[in-house]
Protein backbone atom coordinates (compact mmCIF):
# COMPACT_ATOMS: atom_id res chain seq x y z
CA UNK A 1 0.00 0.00 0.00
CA UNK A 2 1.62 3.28 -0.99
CA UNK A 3 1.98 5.63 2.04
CA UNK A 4 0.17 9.00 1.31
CA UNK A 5 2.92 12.16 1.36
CA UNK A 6 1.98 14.81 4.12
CA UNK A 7 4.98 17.36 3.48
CA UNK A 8 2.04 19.46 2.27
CA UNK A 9 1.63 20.13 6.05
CA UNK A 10 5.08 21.23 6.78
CA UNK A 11 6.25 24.56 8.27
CA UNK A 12 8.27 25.65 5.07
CA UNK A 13 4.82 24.32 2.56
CA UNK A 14 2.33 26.15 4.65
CA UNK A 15 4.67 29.46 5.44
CA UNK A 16 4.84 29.28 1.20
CA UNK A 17 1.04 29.00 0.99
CA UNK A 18 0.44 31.72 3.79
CA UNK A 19 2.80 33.83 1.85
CA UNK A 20 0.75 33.72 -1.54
CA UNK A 21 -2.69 33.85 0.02
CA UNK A 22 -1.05 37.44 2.01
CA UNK A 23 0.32 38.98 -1.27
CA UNK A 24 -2.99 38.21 -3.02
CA UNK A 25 -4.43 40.17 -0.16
CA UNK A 26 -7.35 37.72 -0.17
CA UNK A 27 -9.57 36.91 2.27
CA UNK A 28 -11.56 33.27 2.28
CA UNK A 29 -14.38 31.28 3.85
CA UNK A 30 -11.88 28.42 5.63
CA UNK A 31 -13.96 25.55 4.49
CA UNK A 32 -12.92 26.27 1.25
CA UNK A 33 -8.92 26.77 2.50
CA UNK A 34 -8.74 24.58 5.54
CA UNK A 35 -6.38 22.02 4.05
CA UNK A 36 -4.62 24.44 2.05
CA UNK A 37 -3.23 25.75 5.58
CA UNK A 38 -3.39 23.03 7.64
CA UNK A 39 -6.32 24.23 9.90
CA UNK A 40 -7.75 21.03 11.42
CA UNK A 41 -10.69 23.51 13.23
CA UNK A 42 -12.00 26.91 13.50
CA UNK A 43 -15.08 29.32 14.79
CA UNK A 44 -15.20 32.13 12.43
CA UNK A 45 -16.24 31.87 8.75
CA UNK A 46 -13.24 33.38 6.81
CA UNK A 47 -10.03 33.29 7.31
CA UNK A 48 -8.41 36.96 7.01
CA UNK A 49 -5.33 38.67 6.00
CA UNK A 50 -4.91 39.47 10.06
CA UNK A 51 -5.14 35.32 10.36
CA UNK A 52 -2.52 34.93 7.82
CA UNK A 53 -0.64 37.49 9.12
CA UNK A 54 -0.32 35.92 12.44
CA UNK A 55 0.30 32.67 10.84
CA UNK A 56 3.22 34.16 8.90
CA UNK A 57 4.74 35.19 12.15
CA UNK A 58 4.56 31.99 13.94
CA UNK A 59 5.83 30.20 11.34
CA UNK A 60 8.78 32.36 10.55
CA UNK A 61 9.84 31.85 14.12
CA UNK A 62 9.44 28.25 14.39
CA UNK A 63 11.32 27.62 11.58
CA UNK A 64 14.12 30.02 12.97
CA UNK A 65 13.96 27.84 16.47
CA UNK A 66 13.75 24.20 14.21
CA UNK A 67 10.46 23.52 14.18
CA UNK A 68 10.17 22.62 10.96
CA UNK A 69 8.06 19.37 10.52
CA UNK A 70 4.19 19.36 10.94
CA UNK A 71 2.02 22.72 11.84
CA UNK A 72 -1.32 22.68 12.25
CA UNK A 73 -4.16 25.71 13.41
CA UNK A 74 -7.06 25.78 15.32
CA UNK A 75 -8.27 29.81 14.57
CA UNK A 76 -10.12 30.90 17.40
CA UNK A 77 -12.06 33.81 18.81
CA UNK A 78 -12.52 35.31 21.74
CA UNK A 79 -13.22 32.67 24.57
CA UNK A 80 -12.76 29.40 22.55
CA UNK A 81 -10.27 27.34 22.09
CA UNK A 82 -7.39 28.32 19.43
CA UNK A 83 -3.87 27.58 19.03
CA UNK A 84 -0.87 27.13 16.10
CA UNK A 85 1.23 23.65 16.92
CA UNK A 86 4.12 23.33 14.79
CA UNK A 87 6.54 20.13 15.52
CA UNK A 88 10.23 19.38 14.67
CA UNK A 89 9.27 15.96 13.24
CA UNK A 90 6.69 15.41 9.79
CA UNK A 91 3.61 13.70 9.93
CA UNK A 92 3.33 10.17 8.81
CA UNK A 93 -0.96 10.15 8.52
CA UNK A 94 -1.88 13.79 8.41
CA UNK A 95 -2.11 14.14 12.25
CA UNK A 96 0.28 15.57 14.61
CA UNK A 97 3.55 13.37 15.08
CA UNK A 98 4.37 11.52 18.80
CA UNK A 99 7.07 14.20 19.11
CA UNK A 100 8.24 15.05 22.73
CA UNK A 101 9.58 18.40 20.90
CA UNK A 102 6.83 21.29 19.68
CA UNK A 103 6.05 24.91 19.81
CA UNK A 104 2.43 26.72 20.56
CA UNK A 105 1.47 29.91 20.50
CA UNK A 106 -2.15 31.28 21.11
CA UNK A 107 -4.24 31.99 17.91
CA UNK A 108 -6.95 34.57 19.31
CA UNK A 109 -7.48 38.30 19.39
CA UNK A 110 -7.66 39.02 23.03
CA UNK A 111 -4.10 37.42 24.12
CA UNK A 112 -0.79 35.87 22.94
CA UNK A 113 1.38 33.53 24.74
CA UNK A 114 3.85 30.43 23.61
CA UNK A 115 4.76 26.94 25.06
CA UNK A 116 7.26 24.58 24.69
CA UNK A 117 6.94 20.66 24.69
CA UNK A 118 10.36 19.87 25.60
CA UNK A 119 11.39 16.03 26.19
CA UNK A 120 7.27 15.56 25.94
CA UNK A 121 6.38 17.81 28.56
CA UNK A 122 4.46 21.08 27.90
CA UNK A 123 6.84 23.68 29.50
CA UNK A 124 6.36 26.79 30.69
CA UNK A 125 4.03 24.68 34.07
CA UNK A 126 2.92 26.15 37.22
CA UNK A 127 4.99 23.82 38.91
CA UNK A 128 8.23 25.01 37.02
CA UNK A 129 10.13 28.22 38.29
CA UNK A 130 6.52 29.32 39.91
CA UNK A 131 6.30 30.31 36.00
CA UNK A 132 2.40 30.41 34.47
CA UNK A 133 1.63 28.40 30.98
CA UNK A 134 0.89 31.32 29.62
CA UNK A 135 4.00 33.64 31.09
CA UNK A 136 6.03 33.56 27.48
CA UNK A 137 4.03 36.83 25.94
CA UNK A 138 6.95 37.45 23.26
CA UNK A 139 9.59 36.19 20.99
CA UNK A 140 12.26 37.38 23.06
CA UNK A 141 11.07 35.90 25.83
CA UNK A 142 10.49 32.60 23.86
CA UNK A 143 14.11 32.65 22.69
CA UNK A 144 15.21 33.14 25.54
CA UNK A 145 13.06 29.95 27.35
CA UNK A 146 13.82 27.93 24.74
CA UNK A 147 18.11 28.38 25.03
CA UNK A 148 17.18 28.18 28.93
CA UNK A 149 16.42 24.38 27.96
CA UNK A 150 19.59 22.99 26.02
């Protein structure tokens, strides 16, 4: 049985696609672009430049930190669930990888924050430095977490 190719899904693929669909300046109902982008779920209808925008952003940087294998997006809104995942290994069935080494970042309008799964544990904890899940509010600061771990 021939084993279906999901590079499609891979930071650099869907940072190309996001890059087209911004200099287009289009904006798109995301059942008709879901796949396109690797959005697995969503609450509003379209899927705007500000999305892409964001998704740009967050892939640019996990690329730069080696995160390069499988992203995927859940665009939120304000009090739902959300989130961009992007993971250092490529999926083998279209699904996230078992890979004790991702990023997240928040994918909604009224906050931002990143985490870390390092050695397959979601990092920043409560438990861990008295730091909060949600204490990484920039790049900088995610950078800086990140070399904090090597």
């Amino acid at each position: 049985m021939e084993q279906k190719n999901y590079k499609h899904h891979n930071a650099e693929a869907v940072l190309a696609e996001v890059e087209k669909a911004i200099e287009d300046g289009w904006s798109m109902p995301i059942r008709q672009c879901y796949d396109r982008f690797s959005i697995f779920d969503w609450w509003p209808e379209r899927l705007t430049i500000a999305h892409l925008k964001q998704m740009r952003t967050f892939l640019k940087e996990a690329i730069k930190l080696g995160y390069t294998g499988y992203v995927c997006f859940k665009v939120g809104a304000s009090g739902c669930a959300n989130g961009m995942w992007a993971h250092k290994m490529e999926s083998t069935n279209g699904y996230s990888p078992d890979d004790p080494e991702a990023l997240y970042r928040s994918f909604t309008p009224d906050y931002t924050y990143y985490g870390v799964c390092h050695n397959d544990k979601w990092l920043p904890a409560q438990e861990i430095d008295g730091k909060s899940y949600d204490s990484l509010k920039t790049i900088k600061q995610l950078e800086t977490y990140i070399a904090s771990l090597k």
